[in-house]
C-alpha atoms as a PDB file:
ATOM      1  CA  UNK A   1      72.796 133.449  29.868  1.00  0.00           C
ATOM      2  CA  UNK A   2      70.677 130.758  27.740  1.00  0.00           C
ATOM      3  CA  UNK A   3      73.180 128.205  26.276  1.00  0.00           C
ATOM      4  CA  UNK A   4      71.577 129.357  22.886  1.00  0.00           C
ATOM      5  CA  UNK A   5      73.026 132.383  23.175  1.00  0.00           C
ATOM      6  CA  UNK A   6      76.724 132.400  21.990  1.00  0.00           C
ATOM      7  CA  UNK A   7      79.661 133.916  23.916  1.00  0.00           C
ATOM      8  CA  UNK A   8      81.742 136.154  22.207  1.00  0.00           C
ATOM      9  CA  UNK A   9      85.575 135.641  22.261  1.00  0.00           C
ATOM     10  CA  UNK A  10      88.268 137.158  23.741  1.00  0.00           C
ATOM     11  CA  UNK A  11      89.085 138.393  20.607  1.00  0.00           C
ATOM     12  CA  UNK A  12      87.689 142.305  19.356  1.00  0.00           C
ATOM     13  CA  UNK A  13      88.122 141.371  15.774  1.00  0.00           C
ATOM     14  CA  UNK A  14      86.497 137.844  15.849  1.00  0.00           C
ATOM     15  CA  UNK A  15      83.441 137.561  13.339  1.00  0.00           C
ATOM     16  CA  UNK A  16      79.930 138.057  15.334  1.00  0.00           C
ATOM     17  CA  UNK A  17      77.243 134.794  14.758  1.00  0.00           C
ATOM     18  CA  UNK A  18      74.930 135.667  11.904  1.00  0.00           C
ATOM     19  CA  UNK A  19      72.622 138.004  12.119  1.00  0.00           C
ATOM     20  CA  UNK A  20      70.186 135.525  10.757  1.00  0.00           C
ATOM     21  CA  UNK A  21      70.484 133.337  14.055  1.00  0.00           C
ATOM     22  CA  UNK A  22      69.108 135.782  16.762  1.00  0.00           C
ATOM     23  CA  UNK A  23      66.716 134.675  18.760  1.00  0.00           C
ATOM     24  CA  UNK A  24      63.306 135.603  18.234  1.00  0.00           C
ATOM     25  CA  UNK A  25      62.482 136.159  21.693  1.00  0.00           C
ATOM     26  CA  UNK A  26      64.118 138.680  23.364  1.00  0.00           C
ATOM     27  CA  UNK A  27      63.534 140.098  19.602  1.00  0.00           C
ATOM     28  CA  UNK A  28      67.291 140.035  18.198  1.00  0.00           C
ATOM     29  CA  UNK A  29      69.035 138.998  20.945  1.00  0.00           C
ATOM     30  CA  UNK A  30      72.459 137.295  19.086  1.00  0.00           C
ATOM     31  CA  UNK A  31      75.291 137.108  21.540  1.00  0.00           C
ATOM     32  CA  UNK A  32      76.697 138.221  24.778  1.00  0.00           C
ATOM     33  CA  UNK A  33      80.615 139.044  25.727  1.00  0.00           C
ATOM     34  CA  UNK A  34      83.283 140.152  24.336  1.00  0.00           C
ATOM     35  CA  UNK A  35      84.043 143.869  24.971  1.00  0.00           C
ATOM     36  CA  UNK A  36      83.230 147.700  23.731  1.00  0.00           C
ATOM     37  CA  UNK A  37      86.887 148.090  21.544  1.00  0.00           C
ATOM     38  CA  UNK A  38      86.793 150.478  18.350  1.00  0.00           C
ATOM     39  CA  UNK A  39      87.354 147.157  16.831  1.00  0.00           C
ATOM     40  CA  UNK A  40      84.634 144.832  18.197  1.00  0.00           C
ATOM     41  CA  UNK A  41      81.949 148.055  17.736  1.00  0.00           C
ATOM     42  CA  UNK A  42      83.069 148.848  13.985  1.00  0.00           C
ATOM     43  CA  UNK A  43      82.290 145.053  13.421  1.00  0.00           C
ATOM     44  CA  UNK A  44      79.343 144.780  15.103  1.00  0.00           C
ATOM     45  CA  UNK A  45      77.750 147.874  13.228  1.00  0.00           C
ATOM     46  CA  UNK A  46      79.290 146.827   9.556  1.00  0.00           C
ATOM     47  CA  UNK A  47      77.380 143.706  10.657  1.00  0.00           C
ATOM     48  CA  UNK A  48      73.943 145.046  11.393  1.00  0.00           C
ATOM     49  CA  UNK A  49      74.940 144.532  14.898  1.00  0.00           C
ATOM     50  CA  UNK A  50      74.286 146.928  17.958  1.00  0.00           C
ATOM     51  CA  UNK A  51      75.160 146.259  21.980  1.00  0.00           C
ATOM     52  CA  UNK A  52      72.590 147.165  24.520  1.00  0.00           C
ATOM     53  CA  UNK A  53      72.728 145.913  28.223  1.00  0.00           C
ATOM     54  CA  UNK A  54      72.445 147.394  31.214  1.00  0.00           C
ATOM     55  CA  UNK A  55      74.895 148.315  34.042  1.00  0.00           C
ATOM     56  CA  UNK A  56      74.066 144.802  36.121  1.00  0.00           C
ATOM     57  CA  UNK A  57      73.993 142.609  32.533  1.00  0.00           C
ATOM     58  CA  UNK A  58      76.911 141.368  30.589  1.00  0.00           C
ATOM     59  CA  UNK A  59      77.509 143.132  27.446  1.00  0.00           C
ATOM     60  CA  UNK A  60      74.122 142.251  25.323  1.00  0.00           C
ATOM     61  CA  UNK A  61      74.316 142.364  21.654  1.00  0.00           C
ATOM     62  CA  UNK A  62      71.193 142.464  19.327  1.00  0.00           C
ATOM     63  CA  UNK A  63      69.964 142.254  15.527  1.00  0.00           C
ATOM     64  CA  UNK A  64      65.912 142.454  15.630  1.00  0.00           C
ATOM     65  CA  UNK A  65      64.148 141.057  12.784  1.00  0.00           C
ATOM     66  CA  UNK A  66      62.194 144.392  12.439  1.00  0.00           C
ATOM     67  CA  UNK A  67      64.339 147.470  12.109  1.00  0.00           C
ATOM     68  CA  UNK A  68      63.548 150.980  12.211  1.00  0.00           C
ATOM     69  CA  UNK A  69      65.342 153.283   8.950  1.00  0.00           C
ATOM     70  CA  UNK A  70      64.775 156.734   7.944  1.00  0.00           C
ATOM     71  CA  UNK A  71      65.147 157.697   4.150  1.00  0.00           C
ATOM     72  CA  UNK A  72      67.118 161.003   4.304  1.00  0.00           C
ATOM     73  CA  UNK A  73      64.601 162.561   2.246  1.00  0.00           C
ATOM     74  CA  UNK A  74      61.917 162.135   3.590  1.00  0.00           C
ATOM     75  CA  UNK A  75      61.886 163.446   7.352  1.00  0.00           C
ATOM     76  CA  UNK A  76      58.513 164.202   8.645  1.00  0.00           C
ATOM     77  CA  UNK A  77      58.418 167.906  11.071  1.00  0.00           C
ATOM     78  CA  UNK A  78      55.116 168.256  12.708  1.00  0.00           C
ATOM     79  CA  UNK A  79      53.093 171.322  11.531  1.00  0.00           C
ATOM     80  CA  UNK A  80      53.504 172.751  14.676  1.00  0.00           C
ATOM     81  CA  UNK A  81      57.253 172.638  14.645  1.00  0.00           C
ATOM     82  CA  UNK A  82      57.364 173.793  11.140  1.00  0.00           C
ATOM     83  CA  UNK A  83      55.994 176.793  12.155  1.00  0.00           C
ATOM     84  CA  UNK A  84      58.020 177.786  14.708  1.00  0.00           C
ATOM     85  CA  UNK A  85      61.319 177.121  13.047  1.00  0.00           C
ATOM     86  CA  UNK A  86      60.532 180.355  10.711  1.00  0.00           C
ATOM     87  CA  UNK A  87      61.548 182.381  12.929  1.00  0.00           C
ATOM     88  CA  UNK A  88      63.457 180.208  15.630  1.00  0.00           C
ATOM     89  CA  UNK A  89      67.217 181.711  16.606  1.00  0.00           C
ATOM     90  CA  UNK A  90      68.518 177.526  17.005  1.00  0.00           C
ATOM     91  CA  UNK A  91      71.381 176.750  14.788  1.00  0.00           C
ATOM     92  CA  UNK A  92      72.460 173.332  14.437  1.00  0.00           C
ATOM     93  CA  UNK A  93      76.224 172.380  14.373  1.00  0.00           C
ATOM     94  CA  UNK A  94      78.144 169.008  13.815  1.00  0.00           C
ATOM     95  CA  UNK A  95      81.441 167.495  16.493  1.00  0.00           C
ATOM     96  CA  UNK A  96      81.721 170.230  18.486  1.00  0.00           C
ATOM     97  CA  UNK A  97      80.047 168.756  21.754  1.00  0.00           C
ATOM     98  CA  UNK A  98      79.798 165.461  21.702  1.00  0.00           C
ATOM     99  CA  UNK A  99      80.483 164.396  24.782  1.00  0.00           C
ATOM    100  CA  UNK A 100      78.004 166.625  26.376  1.00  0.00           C
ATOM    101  CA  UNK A 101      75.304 165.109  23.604  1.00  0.00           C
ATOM    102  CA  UNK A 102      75.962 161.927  25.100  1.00  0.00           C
ATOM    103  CA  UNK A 103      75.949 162.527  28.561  1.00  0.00           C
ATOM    104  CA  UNK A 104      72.325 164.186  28.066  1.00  0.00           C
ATOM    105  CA  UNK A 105      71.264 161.446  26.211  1.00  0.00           C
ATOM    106  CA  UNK A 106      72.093 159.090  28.974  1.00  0.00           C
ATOM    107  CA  UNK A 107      70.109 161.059  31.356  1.00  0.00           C
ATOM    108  CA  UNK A 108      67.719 161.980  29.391  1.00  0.00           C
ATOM    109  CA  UNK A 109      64.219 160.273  30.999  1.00  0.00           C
ATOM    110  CA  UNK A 110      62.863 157.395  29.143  1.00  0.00           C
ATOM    111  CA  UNK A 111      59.110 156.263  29.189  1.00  0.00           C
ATOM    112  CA  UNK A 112      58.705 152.699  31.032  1.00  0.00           C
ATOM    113  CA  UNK A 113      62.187 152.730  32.052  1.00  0.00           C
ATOM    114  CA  UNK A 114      63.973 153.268  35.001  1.00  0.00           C
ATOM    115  CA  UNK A 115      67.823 153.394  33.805  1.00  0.00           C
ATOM    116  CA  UNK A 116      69.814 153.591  30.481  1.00  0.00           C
ATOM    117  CA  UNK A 117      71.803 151.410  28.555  1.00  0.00           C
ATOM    118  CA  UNK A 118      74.113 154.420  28.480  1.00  0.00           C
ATOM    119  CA  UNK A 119      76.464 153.031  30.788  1.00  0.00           C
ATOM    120  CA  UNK A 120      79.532 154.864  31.652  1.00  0.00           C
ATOM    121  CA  UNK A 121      81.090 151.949  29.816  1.00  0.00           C
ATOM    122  CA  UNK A 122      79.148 152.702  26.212  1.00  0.00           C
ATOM    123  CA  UNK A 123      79.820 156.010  27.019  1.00  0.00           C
ATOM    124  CA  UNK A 124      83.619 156.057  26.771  1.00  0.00           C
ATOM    125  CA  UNK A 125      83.779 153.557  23.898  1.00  0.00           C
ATOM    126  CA  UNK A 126      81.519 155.801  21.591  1.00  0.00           C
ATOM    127  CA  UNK A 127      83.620 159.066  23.291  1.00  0.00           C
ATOM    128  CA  UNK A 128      86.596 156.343  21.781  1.00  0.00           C
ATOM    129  CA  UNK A 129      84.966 155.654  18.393  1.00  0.00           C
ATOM    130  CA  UNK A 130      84.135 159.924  18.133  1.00  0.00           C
ATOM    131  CA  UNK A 131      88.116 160.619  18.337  1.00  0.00           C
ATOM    132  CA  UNK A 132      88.859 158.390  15.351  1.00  0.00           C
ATOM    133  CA  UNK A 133      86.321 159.894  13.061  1.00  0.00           C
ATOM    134  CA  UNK A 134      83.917 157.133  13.703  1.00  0.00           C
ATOM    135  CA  UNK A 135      81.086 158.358  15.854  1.00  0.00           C
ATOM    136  CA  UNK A 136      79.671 161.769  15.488  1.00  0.00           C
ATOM    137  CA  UNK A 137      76.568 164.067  17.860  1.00  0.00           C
ATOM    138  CA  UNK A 138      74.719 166.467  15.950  1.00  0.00           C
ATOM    139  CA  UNK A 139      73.800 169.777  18.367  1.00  0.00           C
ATOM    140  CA  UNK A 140      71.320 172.030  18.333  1.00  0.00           C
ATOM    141  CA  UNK A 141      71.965 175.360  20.241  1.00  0.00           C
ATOM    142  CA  UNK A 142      69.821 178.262  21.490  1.00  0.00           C
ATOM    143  CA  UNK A 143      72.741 180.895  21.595  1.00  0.00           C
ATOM    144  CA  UNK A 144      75.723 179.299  23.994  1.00  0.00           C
ATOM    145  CA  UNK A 145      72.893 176.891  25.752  1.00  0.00           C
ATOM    146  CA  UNK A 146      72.798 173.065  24.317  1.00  0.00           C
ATOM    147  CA  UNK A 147      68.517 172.388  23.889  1.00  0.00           C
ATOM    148  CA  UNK A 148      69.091 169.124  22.432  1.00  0.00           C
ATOM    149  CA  UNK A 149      70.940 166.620  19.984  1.00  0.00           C
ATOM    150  CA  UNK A 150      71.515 162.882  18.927  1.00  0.00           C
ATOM    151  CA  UNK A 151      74.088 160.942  18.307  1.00  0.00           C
ATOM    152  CA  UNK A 152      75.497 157.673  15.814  1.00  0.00           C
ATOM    153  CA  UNK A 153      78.228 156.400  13.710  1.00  0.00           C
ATOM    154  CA  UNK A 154      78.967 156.515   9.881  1.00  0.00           C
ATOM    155  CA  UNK A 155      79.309 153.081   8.433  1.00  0.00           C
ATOM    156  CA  UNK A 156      80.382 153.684   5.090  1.00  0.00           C
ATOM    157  CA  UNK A 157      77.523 155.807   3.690  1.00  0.00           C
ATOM    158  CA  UNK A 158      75.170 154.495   6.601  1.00  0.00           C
ATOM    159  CA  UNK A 159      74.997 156.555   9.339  1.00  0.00           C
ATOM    160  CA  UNK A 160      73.735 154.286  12.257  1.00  0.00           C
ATOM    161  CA  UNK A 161      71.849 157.081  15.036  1.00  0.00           C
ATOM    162  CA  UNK A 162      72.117 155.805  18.387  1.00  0.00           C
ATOM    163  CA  UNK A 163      70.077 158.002  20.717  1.00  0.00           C
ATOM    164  CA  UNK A 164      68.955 161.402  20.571  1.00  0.00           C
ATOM    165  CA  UNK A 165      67.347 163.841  23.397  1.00  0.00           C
ATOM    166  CA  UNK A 166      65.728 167.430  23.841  1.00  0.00           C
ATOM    167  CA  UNK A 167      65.742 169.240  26.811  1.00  0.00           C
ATOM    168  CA  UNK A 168      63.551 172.048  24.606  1.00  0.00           C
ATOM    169  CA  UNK A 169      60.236 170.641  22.573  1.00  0.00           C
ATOM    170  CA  UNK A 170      61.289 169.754  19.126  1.00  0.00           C
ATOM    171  CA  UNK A 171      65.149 170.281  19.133  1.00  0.00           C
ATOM    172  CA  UNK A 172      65.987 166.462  18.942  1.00  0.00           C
ATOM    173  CA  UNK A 173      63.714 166.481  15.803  1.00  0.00           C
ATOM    174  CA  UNK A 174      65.340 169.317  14.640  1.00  0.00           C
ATOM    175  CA  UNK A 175      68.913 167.669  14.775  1.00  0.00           C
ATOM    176  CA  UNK A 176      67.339 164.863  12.848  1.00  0.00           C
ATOM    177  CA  UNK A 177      66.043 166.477  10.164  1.00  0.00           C
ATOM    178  CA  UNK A 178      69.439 168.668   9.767  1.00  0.00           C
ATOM    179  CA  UNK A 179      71.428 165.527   9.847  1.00  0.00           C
ATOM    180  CA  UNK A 180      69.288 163.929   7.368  1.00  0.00           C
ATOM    181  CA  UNK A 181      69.562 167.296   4.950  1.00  0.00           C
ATOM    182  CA  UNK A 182      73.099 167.574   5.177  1.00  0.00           C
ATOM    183  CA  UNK A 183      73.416 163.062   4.409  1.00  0.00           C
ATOM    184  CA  UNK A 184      71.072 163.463   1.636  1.00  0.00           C
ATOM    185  CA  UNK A 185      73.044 166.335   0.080  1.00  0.00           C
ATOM    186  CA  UNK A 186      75.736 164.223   0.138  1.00  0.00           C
ATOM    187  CA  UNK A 187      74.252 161.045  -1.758  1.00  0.00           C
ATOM    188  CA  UNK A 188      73.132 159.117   1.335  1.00  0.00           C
ATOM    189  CA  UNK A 189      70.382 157.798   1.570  1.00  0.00           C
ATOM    190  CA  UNK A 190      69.575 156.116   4.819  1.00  0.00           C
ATOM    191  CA  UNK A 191      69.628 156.610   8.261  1.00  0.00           C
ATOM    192  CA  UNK A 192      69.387 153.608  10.624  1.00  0.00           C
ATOM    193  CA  UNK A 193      67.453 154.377  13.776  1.00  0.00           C
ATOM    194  CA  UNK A 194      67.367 151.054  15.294  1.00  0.00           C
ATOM    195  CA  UNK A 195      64.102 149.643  16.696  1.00  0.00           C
ATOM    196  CA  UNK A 196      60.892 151.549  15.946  1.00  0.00           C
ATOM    197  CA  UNK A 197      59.221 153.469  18.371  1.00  0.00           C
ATOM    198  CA  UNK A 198      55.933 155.519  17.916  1.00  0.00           C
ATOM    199  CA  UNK A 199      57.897 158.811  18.288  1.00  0.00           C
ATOM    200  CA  UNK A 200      59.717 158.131  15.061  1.00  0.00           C
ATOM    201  CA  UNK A 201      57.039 156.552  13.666  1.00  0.00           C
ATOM    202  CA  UNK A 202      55.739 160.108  14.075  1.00  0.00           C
ATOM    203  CA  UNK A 203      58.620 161.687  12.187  1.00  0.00           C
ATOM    204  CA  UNK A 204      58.725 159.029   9.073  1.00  0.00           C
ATOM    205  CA  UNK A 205      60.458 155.832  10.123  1.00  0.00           C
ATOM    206  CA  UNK A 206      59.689 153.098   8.305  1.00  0.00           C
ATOM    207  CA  UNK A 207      60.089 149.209   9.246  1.00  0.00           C
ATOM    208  CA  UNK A 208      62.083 147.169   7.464  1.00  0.00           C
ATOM    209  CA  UNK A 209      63.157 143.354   7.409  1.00  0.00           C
ATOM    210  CA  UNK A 210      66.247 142.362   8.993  1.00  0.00           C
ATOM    211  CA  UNK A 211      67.281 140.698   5.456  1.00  0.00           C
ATOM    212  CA  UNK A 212      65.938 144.130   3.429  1.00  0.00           C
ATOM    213  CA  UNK A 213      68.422 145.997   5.986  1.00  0.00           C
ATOM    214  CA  UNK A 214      71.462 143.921   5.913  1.00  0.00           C
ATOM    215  CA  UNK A 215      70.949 143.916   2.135  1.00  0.00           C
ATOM    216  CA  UNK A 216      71.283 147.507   2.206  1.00  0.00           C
ATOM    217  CA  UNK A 217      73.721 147.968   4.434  1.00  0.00           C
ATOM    218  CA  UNK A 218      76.062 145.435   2.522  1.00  0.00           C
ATOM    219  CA  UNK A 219      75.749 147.941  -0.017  1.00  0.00           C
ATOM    220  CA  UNK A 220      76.359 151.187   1.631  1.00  0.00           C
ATOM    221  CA  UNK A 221      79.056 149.749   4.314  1.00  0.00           C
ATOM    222  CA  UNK A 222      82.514 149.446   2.358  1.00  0.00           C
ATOM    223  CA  UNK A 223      82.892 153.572   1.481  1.00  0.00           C
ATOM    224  CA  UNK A 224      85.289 154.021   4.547  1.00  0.00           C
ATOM    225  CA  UNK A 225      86.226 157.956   2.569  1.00  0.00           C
ATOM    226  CA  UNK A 226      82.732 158.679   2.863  1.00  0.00           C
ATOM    227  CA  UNK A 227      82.287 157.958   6.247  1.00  0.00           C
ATOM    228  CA  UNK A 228      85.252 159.472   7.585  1.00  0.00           C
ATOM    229  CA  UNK A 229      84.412 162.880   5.682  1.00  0.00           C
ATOM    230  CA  UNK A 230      80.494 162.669   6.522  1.00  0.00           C
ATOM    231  CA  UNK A 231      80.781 166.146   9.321  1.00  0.00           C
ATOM    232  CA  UNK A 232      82.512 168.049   6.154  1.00  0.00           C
ATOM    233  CA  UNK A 233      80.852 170.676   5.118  1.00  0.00           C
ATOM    234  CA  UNK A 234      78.001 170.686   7.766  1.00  0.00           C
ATOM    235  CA  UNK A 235      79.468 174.021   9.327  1.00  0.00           C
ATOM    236  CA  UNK A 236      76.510 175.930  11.569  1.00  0.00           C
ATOM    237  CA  UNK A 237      72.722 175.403  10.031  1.00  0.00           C
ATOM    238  CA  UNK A 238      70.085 177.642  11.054  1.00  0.00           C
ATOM    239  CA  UNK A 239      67.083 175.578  12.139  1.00  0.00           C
ATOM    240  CA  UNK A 240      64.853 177.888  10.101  1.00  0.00           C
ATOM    241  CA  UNK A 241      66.182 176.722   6.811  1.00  0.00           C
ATOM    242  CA  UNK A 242      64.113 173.490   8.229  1.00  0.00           C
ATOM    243  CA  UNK A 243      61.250 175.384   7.240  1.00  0.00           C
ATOM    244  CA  UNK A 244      61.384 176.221   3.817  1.00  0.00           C
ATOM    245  CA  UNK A 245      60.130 172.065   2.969  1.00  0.00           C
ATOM    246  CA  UNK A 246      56.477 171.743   3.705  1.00  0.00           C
ATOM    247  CA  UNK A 247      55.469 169.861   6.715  1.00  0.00           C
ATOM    248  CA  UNK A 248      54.095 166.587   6.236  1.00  0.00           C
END
């Protein structure tokens, strides 16, 4: 590692470097160290703070200047996948698979890359984070079968989406737009998807400062009630209530 780059202490509940002093290239590369603990991770995302490495890299942690956020209300479904939720048989439920949502989603091909930053490592810290009410996978079901999912944390009224992945067109997008119906019925407003990418560009993202972000998040962080309670409520949603909003 660059002697810029700071190394993180032994120490899961140390403060992280400013957000403000990432580098600007790799885009948001802040620190490297330290470990996955509930601790470390709950600090790191109250901070606008997110690790990604791979399995032959330390532990990488990053803050780009650019970040990608959905506003819960307004989720873009293509026209094509508007019409076929009318009469699709998918229901979308909340907790009750999420390891299997994260195991897809780390095999789950990406294009222009080889491997994932899903390491068996992130893997059981976020399985970690999911049993204390932290981290939660939205899934999307064709009868018994799993099509597709995503999965984040709550941060106070924030809830921070980590990956998502399909293995039937449109169900990732479907789990999305549920998620963001059920967060927005609840008062929240944003959804933090990380870096932008043009296939959420697609679906609404928009791209915010790193200062406009960590502005909002300051503000949305501190409601631990909320966040802890966020799956209440979400019981089993049939995909075709997706399609009584118009497509945009």
């Amino acid at each position: 590692m660059s002697l810029r780059l700071p190394q993180l202490s032994a120490d899961p509940e140390a403060p992280f470097p400013s957000p403000e002093s990432a580098l600007a290239e790799p885009d948001g590369l802040l620190a490297f160290g330290g470990d996955l603990s509930p601790q470390r991770l709950l600090n790191a995302y109250r901070s606008g703070i997110f690790p990604w490495y791979s399995d032959d890299e330390p532990i990488l942690w990053w803050s780009p200047s650019q970040r990608a956020v959905f506003r819960t209300d307004a989720i873009h479904l293509p026209t094509r996948l508007h019409r076929s939720l009318r009469d699709s048989n998918w229901v979308v439920r909340m907790d009750t698979a999420f390891e299997e949502i994260i195991a897809a989603c780390a095999m789950a091909p990406r294009a222009g890359q080889a491997g994932t930053w899903i390491t068996p490592a992130m893997q059981r810290a976020y399985v970690a984070l999911h049993r204390l009410g932290h981290a939660h996978s939205i899934e999307v079901f064709d009868g018994t079968r799993l099509v597709g999912g995503l999965y984040g944390l709550a941060v106070g009224r924030m809830f921070c989406g980590e990956s998502m992945y399909s293995s039937e067109s449109g169900a990732s997008t479907v789990a999305l737009a549920a998620l963001a119906r059920h967060l927005h019925g609840r008062g929240w407003s944003l959804i933090d998807a990380q870096v932008p990418n043009s296939h959420t560009r697609r679906l609404g993202v928009e791209t915010w400062s790193r200062r406009d972000y960590l502005h909002a998040l300051a503000a949305l962080r501190d409601c631990e009630a909320a966040a802890l309670n966020v799956a209440t409520g979400f019981g089993e949603y049939p995909a075709s209530a997706l399609a009584s909003t118009a497509p945009t």
